[in-house]
Protein backbone atom coordinates (compact mmCIF):
# COMPACT_ATOMS: atom_id res chain seq x y z
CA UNK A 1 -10.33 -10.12 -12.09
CA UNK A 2 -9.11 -12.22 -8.44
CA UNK A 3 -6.26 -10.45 -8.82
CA UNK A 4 -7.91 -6.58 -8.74
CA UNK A 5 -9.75 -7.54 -5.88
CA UNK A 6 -6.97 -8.67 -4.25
CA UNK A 7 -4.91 -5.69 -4.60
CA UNK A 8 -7.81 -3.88 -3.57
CA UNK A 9 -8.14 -5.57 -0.59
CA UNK A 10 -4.63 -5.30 0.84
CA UNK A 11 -4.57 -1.63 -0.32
CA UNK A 12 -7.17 -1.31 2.09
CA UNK A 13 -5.71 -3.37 5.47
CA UNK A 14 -2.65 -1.96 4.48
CA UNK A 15 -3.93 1.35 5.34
CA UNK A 16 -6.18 0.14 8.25
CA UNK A 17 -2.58 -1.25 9.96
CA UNK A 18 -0.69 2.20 8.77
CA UNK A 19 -3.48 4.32 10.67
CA UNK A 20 -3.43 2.48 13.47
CA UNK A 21 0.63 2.63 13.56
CA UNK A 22 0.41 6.32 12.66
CA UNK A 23 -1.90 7.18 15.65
CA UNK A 24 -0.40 4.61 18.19
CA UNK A 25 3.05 6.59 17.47
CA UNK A 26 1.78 10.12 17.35
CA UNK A 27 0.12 9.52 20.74
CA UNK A 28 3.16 7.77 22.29
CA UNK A 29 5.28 11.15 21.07
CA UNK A 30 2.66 13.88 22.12
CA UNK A 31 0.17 12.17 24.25
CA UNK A 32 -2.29 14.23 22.34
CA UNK A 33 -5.58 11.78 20.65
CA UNK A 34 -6.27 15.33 18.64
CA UNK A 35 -2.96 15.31 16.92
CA UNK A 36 -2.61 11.79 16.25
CA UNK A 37 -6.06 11.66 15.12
CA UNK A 38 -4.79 14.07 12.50
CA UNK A 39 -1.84 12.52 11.51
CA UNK A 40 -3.50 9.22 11.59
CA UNK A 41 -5.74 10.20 8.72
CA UNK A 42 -3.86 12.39 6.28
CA UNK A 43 -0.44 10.84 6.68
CA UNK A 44 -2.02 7.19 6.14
CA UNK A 45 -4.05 8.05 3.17
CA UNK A 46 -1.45 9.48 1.59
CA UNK A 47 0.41 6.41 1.63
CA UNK A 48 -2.44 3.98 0.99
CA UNK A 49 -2.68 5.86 -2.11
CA UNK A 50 1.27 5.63 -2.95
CA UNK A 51 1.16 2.21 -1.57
CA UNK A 52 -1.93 1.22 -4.61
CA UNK A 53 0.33 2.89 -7.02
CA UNK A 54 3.36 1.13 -6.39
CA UNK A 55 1.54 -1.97 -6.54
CA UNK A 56 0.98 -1.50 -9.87
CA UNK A 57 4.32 -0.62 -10.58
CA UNK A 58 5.12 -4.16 -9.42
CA UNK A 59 2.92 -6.10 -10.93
CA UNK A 60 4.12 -4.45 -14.85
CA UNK A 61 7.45 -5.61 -13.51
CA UNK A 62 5.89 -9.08 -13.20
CA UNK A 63 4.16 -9.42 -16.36
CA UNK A 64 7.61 -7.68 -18.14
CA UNK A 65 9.64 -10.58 -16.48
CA UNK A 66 6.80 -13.12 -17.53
CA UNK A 67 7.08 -12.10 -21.06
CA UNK A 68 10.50 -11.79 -21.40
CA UNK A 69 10.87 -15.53 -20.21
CA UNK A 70 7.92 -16.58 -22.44
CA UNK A 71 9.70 -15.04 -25.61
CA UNK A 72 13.26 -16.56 -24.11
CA UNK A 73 11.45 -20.08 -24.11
CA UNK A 74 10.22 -19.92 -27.75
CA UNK A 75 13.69 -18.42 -29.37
């Protein structure tokens, strides 16, 4: 259950950071707040939601590896 939350969690300061990044460079291009206010929230979300997904593509890697070495230990 720790381990939901936890993914959870950096999901979400993962996409705190990215907005922040995505509106600090935005501005710095165009000077506009407007347009990096924009881009800060679609372009971010967009990613936080890939970035969740891929997540979990990680962790089935981990439990595949962790299974595969269980089943090498008892052969």
């Amino acid at each position: 259950m720790f381990h939901k939350q936890e993914t959870l969690a950096k999901t979400v300061t993962f996409g705190i950071t990215h907005m922040a990044v995505a509106f600090g460079v935005v501005y710095a291009i165009t000077g506009s707040m407007a347009l990096g206010g924009a881009v800060a929230l679609v372009e971010p979300m967009a990613n936080t939601v890939a970035y969740f997904f891929h997540e979990k593509v990680w962790q089935r890697i981990g439990k595949r590896r962790r299974s595969r070495m269980g089943s090498l230990a008892v052969a």
